[in-house]
N, C-alpha and C. Protein backbone atom coordinates (compact mmCIF):
# COMPACT_ATOMS: atom_id res chain seq x y z
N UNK A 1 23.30 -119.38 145.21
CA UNK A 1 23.95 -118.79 144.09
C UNK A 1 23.18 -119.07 142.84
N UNK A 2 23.22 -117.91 142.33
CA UNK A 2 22.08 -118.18 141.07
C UNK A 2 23.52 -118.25 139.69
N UNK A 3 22.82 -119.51 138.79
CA UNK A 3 23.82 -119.20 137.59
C UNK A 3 23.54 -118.32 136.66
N UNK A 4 24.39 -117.61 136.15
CA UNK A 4 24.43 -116.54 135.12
C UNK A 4 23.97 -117.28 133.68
N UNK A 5 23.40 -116.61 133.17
CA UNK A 5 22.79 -117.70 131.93
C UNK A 5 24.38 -117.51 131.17
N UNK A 6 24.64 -118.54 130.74
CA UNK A 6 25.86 -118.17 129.70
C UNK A 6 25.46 -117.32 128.24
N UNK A 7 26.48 -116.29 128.07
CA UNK A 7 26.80 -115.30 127.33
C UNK A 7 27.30 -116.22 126.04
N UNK A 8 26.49 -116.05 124.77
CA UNK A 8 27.13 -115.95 123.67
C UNK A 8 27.52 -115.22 123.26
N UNK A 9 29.14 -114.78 122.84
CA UNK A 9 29.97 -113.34 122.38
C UNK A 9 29.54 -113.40 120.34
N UNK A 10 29.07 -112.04 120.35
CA UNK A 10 28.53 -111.93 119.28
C UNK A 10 29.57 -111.66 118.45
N UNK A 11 29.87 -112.20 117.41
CA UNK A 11 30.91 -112.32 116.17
C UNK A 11 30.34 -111.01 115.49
N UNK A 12 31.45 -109.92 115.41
CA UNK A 12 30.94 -108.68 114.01
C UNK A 12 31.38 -109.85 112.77
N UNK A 13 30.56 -109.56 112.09
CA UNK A 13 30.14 -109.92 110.44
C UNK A 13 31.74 -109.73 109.93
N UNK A 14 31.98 -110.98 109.18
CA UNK A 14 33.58 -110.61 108.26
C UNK A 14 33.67 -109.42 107.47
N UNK A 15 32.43 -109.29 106.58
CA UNK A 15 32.36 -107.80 105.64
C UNK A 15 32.98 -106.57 106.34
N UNK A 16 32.07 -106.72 107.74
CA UNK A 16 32.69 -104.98 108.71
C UNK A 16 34.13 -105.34 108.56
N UNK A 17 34.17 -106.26 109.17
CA UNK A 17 36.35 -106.36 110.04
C UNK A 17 36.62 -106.29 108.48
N UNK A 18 36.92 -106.77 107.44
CA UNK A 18 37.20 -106.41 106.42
C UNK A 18 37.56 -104.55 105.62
N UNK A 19 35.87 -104.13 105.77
CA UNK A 19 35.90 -103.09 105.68
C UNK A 19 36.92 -102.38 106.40
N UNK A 20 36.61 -102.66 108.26
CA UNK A 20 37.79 -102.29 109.06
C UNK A 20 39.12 -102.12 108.33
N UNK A 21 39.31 -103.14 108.20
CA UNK A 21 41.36 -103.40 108.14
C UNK A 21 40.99 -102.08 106.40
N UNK A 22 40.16 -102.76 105.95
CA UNK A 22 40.65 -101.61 104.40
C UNK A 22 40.63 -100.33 105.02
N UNK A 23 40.07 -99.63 105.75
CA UNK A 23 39.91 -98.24 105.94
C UNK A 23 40.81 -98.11 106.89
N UNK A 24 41.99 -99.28 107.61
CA UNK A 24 42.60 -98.88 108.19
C UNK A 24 44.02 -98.56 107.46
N UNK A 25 44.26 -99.82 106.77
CA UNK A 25 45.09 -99.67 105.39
C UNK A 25 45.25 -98.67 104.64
N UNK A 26 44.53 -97.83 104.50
CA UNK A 26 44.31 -96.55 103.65
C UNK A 26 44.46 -95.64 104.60
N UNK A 27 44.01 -95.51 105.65
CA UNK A 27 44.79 -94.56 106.51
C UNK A 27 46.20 -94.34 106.71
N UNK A 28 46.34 -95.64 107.09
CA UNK A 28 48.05 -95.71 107.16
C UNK A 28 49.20 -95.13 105.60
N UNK A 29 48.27 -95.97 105.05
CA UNK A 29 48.51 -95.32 103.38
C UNK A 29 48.63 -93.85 103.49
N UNK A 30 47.88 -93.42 103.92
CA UNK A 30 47.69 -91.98 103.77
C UNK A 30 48.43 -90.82 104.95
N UNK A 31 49.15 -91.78 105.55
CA UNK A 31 49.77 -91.35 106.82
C UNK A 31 51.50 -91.39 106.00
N UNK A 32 51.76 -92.51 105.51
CA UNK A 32 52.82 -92.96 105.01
C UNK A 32 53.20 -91.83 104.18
N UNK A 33 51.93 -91.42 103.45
CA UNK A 33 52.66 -90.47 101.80
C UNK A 33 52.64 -89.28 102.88
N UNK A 34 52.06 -88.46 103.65
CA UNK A 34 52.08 -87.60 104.62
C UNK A 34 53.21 -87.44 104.86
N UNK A 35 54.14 -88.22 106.03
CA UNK A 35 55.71 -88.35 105.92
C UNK A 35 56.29 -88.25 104.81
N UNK A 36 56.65 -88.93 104.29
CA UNK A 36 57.22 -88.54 103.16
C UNK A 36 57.38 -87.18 102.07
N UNK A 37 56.32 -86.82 102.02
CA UNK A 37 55.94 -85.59 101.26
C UNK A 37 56.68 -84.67 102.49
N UNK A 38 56.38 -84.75 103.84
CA UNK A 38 56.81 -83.55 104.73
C UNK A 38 58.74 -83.85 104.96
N UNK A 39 58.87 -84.98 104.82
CA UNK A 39 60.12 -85.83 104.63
C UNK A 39 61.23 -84.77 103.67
N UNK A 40 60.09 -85.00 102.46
CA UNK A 40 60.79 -84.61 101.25
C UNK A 40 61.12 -83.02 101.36
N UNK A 41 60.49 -82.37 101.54
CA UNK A 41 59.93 -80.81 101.67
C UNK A 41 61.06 -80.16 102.59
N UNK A 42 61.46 -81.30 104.01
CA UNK A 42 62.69 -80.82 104.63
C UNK A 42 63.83 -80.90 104.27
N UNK A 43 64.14 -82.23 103.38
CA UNK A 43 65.30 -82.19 103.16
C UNK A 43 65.38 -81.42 101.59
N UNK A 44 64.76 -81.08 100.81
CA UNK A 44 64.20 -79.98 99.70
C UNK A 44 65.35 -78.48 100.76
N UNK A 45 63.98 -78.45 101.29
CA UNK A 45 64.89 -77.12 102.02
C UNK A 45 66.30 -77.12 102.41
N UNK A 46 66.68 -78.10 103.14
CA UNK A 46 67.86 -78.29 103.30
C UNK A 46 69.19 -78.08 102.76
N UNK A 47 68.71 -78.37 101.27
CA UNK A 47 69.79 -78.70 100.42
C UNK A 47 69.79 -77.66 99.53
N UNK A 48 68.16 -77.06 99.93
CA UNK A 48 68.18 -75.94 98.34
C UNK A 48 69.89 -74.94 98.34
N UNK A 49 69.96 -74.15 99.50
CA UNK A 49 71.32 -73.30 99.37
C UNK A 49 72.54 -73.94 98.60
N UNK A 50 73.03 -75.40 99.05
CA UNK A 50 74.19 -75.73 98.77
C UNK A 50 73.84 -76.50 96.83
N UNK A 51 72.84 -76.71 96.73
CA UNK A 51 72.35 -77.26 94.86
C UNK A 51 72.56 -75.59 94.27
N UNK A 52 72.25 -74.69 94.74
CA UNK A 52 72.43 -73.40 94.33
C UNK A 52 73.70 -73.07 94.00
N UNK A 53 74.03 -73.25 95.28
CA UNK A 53 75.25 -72.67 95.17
C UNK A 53 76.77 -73.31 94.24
N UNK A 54 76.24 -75.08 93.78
CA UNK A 54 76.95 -75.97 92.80
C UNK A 54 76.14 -75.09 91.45
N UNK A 55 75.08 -74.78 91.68
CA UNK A 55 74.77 -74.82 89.86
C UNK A 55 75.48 -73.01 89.44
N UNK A 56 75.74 -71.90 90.44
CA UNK A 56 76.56 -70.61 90.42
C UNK A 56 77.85 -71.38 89.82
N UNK A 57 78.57 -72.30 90.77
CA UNK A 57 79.88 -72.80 91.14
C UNK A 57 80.44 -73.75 89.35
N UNK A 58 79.09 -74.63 88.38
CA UNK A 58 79.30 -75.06 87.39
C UNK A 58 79.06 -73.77 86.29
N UNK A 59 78.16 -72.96 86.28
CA UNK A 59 77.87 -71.63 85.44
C UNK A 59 79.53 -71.28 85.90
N UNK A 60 79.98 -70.68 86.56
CA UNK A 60 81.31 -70.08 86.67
C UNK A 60 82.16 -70.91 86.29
N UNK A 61 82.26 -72.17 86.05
CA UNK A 61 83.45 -73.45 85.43
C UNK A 61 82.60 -73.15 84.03
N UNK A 62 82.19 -73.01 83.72
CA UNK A 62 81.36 -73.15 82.21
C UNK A 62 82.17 -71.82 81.68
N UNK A 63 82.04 -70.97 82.27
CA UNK A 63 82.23 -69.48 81.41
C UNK A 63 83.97 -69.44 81.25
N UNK A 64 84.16 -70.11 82.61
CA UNK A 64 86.02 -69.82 82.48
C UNK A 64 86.56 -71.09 81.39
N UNK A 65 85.88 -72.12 81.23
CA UNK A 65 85.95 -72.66 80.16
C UNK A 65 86.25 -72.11 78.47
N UNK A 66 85.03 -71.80 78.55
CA UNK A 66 85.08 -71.14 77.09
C UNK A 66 85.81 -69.59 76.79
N UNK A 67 86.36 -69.05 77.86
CA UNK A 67 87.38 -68.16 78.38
C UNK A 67 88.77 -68.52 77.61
N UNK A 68 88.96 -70.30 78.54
CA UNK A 68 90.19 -70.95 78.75
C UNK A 68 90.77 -71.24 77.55
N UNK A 69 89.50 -71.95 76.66
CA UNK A 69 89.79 -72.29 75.25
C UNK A 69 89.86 -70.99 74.05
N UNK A 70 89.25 -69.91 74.06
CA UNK A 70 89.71 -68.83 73.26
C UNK A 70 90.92 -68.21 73.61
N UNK A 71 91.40 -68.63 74.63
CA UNK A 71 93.03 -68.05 75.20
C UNK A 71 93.75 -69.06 74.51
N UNK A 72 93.30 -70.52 74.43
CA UNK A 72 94.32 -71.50 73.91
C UNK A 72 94.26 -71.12 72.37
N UNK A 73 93.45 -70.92 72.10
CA UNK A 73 92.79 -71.09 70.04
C UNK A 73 93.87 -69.45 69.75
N UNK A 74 93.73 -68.14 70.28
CA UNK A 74 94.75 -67.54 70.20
C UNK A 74 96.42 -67.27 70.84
N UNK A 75 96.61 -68.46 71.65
CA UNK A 75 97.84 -68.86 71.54
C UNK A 75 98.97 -69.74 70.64
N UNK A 76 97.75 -70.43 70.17
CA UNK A 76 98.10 -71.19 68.97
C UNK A 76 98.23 -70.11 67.75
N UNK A 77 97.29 -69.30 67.49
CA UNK A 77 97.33 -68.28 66.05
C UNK A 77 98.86 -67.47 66.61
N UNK A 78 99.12 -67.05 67.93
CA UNK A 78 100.21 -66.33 67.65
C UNK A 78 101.25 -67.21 68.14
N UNK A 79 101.33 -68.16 68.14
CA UNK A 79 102.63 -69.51 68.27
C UNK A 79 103.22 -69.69 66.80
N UNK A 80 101.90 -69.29 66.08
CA UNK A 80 102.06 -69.94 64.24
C UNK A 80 102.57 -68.91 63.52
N UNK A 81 102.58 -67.81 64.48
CA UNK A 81 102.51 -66.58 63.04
C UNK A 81 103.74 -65.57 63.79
N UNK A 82 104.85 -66.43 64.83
CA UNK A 82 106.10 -65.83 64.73
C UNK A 82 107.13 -65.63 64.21
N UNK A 83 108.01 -64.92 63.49
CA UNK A 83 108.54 -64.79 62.31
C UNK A 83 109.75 -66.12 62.48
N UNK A 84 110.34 -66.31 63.01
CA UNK A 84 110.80 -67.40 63.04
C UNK A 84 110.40 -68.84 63.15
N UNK A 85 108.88 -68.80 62.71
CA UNK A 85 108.21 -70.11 62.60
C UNK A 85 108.74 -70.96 61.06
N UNK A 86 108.98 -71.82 61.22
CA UNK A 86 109.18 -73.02 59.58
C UNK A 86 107.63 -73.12 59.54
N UNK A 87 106.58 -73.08 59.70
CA UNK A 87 105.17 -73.10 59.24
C UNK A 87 104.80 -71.78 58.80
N UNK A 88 103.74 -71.78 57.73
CA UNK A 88 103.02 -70.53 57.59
C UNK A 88 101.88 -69.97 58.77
N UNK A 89 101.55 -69.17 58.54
CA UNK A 89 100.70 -68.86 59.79
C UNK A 89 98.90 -69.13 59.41
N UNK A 90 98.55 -69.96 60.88
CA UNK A 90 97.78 -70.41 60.35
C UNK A 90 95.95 -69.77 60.66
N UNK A 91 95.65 -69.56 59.95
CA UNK A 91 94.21 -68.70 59.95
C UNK A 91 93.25 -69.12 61.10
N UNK A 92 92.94 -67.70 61.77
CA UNK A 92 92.32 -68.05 62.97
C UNK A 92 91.24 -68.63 63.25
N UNK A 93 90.29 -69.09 62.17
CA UNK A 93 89.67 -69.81 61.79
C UNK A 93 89.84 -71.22 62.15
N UNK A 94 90.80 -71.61 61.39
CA UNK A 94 91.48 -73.49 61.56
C UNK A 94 92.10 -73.21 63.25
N UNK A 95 92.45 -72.45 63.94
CA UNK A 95 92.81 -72.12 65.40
C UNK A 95 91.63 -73.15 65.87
N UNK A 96 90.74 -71.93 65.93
CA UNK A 96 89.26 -72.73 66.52
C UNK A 96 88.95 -73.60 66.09
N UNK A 97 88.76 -74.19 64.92
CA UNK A 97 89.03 -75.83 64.80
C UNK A 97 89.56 -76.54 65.22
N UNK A 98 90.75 -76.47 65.41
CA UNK A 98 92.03 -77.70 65.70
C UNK A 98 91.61 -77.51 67.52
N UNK A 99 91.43 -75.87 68.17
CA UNK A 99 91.10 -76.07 69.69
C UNK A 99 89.50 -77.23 69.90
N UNK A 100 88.74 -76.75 69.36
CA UNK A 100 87.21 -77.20 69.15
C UNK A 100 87.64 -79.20 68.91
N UNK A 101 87.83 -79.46 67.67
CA UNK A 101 88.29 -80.67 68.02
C UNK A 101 88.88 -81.43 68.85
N UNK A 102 90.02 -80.90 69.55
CA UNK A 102 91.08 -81.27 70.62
C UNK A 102 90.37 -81.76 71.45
N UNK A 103 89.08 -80.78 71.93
CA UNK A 103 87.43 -80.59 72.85
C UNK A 103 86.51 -81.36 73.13
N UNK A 104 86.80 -81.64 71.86
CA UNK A 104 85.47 -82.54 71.70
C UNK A 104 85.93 -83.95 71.88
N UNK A 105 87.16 -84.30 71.05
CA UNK A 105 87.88 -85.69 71.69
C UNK A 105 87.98 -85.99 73.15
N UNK A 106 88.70 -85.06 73.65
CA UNK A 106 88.55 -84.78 75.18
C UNK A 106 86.93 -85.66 76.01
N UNK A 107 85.76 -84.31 74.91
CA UNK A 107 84.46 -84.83 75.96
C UNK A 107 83.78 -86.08 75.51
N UNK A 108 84.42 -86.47 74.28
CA UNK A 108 83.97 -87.99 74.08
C UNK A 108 84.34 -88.97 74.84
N UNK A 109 85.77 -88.65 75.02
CA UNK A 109 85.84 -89.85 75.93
C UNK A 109 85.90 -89.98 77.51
N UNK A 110 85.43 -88.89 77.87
CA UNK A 110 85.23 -88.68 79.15
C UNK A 110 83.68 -89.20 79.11
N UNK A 111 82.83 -89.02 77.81
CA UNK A 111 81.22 -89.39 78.01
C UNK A 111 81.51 -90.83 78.42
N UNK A 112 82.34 -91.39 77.36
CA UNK A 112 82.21 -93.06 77.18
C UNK A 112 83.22 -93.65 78.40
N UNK A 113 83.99 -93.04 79.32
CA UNK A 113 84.65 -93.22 80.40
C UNK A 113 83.21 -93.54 81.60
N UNK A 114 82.62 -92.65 81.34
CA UNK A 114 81.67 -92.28 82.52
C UNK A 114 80.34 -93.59 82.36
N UNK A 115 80.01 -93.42 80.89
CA UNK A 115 78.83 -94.59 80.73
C UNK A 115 79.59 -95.92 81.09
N UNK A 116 80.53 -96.33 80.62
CA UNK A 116 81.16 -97.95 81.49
C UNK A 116 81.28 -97.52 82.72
N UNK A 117 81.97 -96.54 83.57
CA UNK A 117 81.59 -96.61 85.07
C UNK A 117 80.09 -96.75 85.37
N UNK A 118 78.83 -96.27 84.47
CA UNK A 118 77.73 -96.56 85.13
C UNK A 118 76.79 -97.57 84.78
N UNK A 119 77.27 -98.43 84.01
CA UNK A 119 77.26 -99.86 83.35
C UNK A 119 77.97 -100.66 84.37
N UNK A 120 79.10 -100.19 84.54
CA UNK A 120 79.43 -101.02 86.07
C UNK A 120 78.72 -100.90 87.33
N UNK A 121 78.28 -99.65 87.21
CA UNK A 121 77.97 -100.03 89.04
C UNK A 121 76.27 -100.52 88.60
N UNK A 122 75.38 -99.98 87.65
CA UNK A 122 74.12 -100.60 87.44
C UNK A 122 74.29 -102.18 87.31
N UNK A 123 75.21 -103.07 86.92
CA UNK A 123 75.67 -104.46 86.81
C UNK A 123 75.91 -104.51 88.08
N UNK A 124 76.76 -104.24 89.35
CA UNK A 124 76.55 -104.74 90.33
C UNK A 124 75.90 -104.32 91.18
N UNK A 125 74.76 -103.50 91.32
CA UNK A 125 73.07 -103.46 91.74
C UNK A 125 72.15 -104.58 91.44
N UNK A 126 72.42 -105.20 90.57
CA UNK A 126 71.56 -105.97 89.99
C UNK A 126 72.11 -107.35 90.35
């Protein structure tokens, strides 16, 4: 039996395996945003019909809105100006004021309702 000369296993250089892992890192990197982007794009599609169909659904709450409130602003002008009123009748002008204000109190404090709910939940995220 003849002996095999023993084999020294040749070490690749740290620089390559280095290089290695970076160019593998960046692949993966580049695999990662891949998903995602195709990720995004499906559920994009997904949802486009029903985001559509909320922003028709708020345009139609918007219009019956400002509908709702010129029905109120001239219910008030002819509430004021029935002959059996103890008030004078009051100019349709100050109508839309007194509705417009009522409005705006309303969306103030629904703003400042909404910012402490999201002061609360950002406080317990954190």
């Amino acid at each position: 039996m003849t002996e095999e000369p023993s084999r020294i296993p040749v070490e690749p250089y740290t620089g390559s395996l280095a290089l290695q892992i970076i160019n593998d890192v960046k692949s993966v990197g580049e695999l990662q945003i891949r998903l995602a982007h195709a990720n995004l794009g499906r559920e994009l599609k997904r949802r486009t019909v029903p985001l559509f169909m909320m922003a028709l659904g708020g345009y139609s709450l918007a219009l019956c809105a400002i509908l709702a409130s010129m029905c109120l602003v001239h219910l008030l002008h002819w509430v004021t100006s029935l002959p059996g009123n103890a008030t004078e009748r009051l100019p349709l002008w100050s109508c839309f004021a007194i509705a417009a204000t009522v409005m705006a109190i309303i969306g103030i404090a629904m703003v400042l309702f909404g910012m402490s709910q999201f002061r609360k939940c950002s406080k317990s995220q954190n």
